[in-house]
C-alpha atoms as a PDB file:
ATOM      1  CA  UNK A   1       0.000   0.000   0.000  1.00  0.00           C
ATOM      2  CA  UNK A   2       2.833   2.384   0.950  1.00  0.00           C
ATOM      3  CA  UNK A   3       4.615   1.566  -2.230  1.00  0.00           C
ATOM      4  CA  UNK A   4       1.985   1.974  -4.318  1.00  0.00           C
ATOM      5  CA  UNK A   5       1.123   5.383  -2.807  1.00  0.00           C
ATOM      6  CA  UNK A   6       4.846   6.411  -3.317  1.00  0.00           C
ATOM      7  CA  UNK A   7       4.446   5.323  -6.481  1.00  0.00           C
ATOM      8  CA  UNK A   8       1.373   7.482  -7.147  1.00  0.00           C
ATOM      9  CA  UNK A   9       2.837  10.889  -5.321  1.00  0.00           C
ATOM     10  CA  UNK A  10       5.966  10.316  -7.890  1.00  0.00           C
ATOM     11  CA  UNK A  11       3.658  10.382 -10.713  1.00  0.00           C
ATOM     12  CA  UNK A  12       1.894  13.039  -9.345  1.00  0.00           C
ATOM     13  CA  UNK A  13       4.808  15.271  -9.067  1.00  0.00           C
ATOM     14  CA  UNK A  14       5.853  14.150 -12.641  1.00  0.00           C
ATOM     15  CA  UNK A  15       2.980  15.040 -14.258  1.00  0.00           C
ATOM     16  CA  UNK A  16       2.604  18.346 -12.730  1.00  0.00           C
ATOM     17  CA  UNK A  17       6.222  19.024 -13.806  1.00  0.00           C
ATOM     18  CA  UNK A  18       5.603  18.051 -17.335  1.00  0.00           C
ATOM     19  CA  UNK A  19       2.071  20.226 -17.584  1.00  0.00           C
ATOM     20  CA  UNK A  20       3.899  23.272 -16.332  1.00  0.00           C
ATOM     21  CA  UNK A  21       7.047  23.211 -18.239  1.00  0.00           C
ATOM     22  CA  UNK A  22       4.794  22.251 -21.511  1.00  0.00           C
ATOM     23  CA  UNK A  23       2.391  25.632 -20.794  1.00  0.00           C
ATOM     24  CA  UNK A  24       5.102  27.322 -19.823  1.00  0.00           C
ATOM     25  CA  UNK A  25       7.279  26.697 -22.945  1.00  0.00           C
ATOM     26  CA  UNK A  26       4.194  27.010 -25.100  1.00  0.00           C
ATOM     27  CA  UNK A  27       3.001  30.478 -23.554  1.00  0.00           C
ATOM     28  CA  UNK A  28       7.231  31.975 -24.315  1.00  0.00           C
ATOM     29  CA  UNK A  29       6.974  30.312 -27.551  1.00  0.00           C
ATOM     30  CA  UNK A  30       4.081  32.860 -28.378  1.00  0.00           C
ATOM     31  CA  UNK A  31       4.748  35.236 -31.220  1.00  0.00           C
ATOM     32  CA  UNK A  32       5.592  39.052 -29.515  1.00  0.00           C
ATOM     33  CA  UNK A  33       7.479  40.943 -26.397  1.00  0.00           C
ATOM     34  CA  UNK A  34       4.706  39.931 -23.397  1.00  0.00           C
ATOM     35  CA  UNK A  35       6.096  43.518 -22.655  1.00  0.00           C
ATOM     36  CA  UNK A  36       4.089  45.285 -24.966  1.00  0.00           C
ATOM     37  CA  UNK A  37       0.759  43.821 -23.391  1.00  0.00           C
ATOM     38  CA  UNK A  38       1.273  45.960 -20.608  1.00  0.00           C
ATOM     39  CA  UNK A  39       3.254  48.830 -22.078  1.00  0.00           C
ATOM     40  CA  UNK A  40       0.664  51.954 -23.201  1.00  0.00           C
ATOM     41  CA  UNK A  41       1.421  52.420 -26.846  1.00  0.00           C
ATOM     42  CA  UNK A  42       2.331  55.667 -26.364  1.00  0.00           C
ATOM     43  CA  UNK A  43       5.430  54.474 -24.185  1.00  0.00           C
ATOM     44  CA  UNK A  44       6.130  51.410 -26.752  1.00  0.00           C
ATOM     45  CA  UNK A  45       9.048  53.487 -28.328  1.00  0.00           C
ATOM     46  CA  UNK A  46      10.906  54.082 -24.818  1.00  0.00           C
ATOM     47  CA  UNK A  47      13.508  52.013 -25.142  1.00  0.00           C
ATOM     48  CA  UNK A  48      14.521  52.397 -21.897  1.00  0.00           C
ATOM     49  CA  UNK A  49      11.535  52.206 -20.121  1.00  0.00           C
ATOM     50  CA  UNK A  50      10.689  48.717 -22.077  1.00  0.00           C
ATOM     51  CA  UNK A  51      14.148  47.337 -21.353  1.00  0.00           C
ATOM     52  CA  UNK A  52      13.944  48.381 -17.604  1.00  0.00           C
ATOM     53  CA  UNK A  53      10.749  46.401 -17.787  1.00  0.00           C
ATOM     54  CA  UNK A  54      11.774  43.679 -19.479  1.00  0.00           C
ATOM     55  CA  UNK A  55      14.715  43.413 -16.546  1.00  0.00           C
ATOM     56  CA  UNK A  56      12.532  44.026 -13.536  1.00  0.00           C
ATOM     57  CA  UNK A  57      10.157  40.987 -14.894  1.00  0.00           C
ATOM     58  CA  UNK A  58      13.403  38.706 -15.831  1.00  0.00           C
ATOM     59  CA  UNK A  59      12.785  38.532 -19.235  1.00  0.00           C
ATOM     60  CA  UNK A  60      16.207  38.878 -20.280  1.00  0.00           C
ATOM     61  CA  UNK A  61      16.933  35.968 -18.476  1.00  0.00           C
ATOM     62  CA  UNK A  62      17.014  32.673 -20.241  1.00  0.00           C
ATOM     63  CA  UNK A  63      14.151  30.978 -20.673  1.00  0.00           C
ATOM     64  CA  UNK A  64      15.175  27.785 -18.304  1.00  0.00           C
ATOM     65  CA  UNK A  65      16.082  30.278 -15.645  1.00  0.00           C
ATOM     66  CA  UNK A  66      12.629  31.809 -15.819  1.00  0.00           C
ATOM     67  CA  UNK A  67      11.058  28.937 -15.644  1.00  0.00           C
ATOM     68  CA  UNK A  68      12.898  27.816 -12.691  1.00  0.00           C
ATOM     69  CA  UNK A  69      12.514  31.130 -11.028  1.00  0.00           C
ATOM     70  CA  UNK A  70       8.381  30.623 -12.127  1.00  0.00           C
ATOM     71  CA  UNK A  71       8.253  27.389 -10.191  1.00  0.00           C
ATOM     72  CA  UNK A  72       9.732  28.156  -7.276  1.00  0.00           C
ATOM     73  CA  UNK A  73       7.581  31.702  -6.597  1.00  0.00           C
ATOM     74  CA  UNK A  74       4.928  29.171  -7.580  1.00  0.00           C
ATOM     75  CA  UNK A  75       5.786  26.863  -4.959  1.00  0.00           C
ATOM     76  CA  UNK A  76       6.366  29.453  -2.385  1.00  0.00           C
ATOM     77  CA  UNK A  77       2.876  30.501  -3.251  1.00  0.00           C
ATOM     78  CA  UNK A  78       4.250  33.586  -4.698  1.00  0.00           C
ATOM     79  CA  UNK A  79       1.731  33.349  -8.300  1.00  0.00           C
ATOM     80  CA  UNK A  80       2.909  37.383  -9.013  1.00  0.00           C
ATOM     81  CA  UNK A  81       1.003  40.533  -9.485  1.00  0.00           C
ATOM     82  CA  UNK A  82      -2.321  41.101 -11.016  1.00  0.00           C
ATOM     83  CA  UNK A  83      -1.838  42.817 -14.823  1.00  0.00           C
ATOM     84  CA  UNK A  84      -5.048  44.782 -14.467  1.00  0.00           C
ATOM     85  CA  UNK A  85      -5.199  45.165 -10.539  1.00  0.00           C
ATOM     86  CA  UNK A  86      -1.596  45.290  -9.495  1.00  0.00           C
ATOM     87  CA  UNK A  87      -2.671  42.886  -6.185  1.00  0.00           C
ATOM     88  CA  UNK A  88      -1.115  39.373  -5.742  1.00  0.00           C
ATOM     89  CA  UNK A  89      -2.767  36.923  -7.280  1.00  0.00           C
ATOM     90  CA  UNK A  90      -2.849  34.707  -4.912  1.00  0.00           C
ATOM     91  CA  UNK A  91      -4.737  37.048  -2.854  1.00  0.00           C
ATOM     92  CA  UNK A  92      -7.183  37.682  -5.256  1.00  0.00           C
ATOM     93  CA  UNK A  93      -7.636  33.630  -5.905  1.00  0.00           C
ATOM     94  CA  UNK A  94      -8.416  33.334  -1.761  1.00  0.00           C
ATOM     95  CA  UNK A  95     -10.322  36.227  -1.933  1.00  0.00           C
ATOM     96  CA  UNK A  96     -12.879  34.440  -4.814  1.00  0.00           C
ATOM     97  CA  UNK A  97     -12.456  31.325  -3.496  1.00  0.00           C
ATOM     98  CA  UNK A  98     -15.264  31.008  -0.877  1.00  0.00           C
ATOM     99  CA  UNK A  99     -17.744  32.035  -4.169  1.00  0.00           C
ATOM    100  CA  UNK A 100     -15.948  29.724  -6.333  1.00  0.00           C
ATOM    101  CA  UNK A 101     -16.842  26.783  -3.856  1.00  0.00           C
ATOM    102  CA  UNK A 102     -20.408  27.777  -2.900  1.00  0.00           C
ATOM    103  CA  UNK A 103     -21.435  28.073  -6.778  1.00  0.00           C
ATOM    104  CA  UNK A 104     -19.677  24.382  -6.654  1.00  0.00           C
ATOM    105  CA  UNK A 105     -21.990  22.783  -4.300  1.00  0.00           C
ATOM    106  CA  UNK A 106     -24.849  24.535  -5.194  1.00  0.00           C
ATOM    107  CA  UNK A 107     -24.550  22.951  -8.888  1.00  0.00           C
ATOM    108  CA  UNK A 108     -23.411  19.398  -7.780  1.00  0.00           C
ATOM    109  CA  UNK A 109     -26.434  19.625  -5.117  1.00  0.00           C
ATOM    110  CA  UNK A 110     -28.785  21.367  -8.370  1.00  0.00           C
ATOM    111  CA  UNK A 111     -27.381  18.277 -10.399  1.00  0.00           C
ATOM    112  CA  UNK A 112     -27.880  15.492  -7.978  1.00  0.00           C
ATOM    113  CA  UNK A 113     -31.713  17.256  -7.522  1.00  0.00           C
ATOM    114  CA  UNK A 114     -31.878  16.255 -11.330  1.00  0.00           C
ATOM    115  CA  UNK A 115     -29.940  12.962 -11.719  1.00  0.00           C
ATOM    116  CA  UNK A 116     -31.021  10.964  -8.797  1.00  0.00           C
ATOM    117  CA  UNK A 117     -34.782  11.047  -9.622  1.00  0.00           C
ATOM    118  CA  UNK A 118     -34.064  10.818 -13.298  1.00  0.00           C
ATOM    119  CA  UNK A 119     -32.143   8.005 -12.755  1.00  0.00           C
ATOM    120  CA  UNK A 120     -34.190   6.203 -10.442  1.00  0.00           C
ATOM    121  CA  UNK A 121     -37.205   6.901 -13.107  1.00  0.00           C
ATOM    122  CA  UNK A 122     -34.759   5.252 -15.790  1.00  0.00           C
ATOM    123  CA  UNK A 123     -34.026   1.943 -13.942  1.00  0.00           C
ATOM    124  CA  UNK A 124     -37.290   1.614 -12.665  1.00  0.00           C
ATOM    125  CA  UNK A 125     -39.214   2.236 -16.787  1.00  0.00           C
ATOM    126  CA  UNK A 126     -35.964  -0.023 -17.953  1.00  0.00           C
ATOM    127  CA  UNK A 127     -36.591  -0.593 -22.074  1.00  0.00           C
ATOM    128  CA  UNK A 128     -39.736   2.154 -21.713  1.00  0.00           C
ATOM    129  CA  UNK A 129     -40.042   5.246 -23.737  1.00  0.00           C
ATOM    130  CA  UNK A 130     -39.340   6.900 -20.762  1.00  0.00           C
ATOM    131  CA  UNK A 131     -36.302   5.486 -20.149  1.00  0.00           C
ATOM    132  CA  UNK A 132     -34.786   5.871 -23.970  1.00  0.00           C
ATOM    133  CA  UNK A 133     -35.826  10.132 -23.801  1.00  0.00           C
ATOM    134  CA  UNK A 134     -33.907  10.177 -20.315  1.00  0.00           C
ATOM    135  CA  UNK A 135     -31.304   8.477 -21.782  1.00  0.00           C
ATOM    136  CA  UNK A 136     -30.846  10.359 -24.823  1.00  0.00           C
ATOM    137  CA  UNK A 137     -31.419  13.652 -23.152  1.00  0.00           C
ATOM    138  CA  UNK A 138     -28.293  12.326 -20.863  1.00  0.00           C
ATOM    139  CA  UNK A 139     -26.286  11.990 -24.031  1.00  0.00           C
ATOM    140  CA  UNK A 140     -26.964  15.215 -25.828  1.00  0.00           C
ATOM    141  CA  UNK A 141     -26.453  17.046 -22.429  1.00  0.00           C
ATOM    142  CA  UNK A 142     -22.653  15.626 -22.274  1.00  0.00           C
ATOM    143  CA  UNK A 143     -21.636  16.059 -25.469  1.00  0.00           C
ATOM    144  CA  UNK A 144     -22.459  19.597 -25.465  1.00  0.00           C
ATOM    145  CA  UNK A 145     -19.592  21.715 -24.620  1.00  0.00           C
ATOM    146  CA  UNK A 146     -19.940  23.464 -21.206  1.00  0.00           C
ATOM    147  CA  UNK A 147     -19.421  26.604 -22.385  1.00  0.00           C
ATOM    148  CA  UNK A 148     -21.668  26.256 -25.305  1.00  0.00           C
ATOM    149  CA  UNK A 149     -24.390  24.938 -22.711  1.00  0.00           C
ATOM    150  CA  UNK A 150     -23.675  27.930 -20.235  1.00  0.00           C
ATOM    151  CA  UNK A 151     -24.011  30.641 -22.806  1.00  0.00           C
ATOM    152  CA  UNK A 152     -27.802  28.411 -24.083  1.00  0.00           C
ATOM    153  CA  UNK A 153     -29.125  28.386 -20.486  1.00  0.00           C
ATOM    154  CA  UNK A 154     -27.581  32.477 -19.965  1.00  0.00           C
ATOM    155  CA  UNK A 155     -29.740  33.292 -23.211  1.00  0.00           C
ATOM    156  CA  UNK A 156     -32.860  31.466 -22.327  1.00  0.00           C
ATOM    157  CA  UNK A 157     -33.308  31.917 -18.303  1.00  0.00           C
ATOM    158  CA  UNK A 158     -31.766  35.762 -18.541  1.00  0.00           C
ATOM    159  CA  UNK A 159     -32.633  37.140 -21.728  1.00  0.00           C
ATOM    160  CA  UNK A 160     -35.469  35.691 -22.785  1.00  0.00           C
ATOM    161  CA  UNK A 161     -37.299  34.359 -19.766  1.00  0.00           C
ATOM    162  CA  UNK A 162     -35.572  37.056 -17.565  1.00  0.00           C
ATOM    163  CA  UNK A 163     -35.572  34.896 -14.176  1.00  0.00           C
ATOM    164  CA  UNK A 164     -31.900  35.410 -13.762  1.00  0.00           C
ATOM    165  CA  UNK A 165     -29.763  37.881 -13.758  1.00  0.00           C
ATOM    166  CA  UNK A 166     -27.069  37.284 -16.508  1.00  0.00           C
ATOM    167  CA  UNK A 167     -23.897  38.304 -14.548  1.00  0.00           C
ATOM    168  CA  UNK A 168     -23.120  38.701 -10.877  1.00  0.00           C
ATOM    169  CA  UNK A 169     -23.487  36.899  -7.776  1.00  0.00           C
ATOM    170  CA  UNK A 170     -25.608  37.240  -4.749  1.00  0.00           C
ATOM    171  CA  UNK A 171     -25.508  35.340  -1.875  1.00  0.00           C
ATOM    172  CA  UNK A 172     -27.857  32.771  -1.272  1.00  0.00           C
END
């Protein structure tokens, strides 16, 4: 049992190694100076203001030394600054977290509401009608993309029924 948990955590570890350096290589290998995302375009042709930025964010470092210095802030907890509110992001992720997780439960307890009795109705009408339209509407529900189904139910339950709001959140 031991072993095989060892076993496990090594993969573990592996695989979150691999994931990161992969996104991380493929996000440097993007076409353009990341620089000039947060640069004004006014300020664009200061040379020296760009290359003091570029230093300051070590991106005149090599790109293994970057990533090494990425994963150990990341580690450390240290996930950088916000580009649009300056704040650490890991602050803002805690700070959205407790939302995050009750907008969790309230759709796996929404989903159970629907799946249990559905389900129940399936086994019990086994062969039936009843059973087929449950399980085809099970079917076309999962192999619609989420965010394909998330923008369907925003338009019909905000826009056109207007029972929700369409952004926002409000406790419950």
């Amino acid at each position: 049992m031991g072993k095989m948990l060892a076993a496990r955590l090594v993969r573990l570890v592996a695989t979150i190694l691999v994931v990161s350096f992969v996104t991380f290589m493929m996000v440097n290998l993007l076409p353009g100076d990341p620089i000039n995302a947060l640069v004004p375009p006014e300020s664009q042709n200061d040379q020296e203001f760009v290359e003091q930025l570029r230093e300051e964010f070590g991106l005149n470092d090599p790109m293994m030394v970057r990533y090494a210095n990425w994963l150990g802030d990341a580690v450390t907890g240290d996930l950088g600054k916000s580009v649009i509110t300056s704040q650490p992001v890991a602050g803002e992720i805690w700070r959205r977290l407790p939302i995050t997780a009750e907008l969790a439960l309230v759709s796996i307890g929404f989903s159970l509401f629907i799946a249990i009795p559905l389900g129940t109705l399936s086994a019990y009408k086994q062969g039936k009608r009843v059973d087929q339209s449950i399980s085809a509407a099970a079917q076309v529900s999962l192999s619609i993309p989420n965010f394909v189904l998330g923008l369907l139910l925003i338009y019909v339950f905000a826009m056109r029924l207007q029972w929700l709001p369409a952004t926002g959140w409000t406790r419950l």
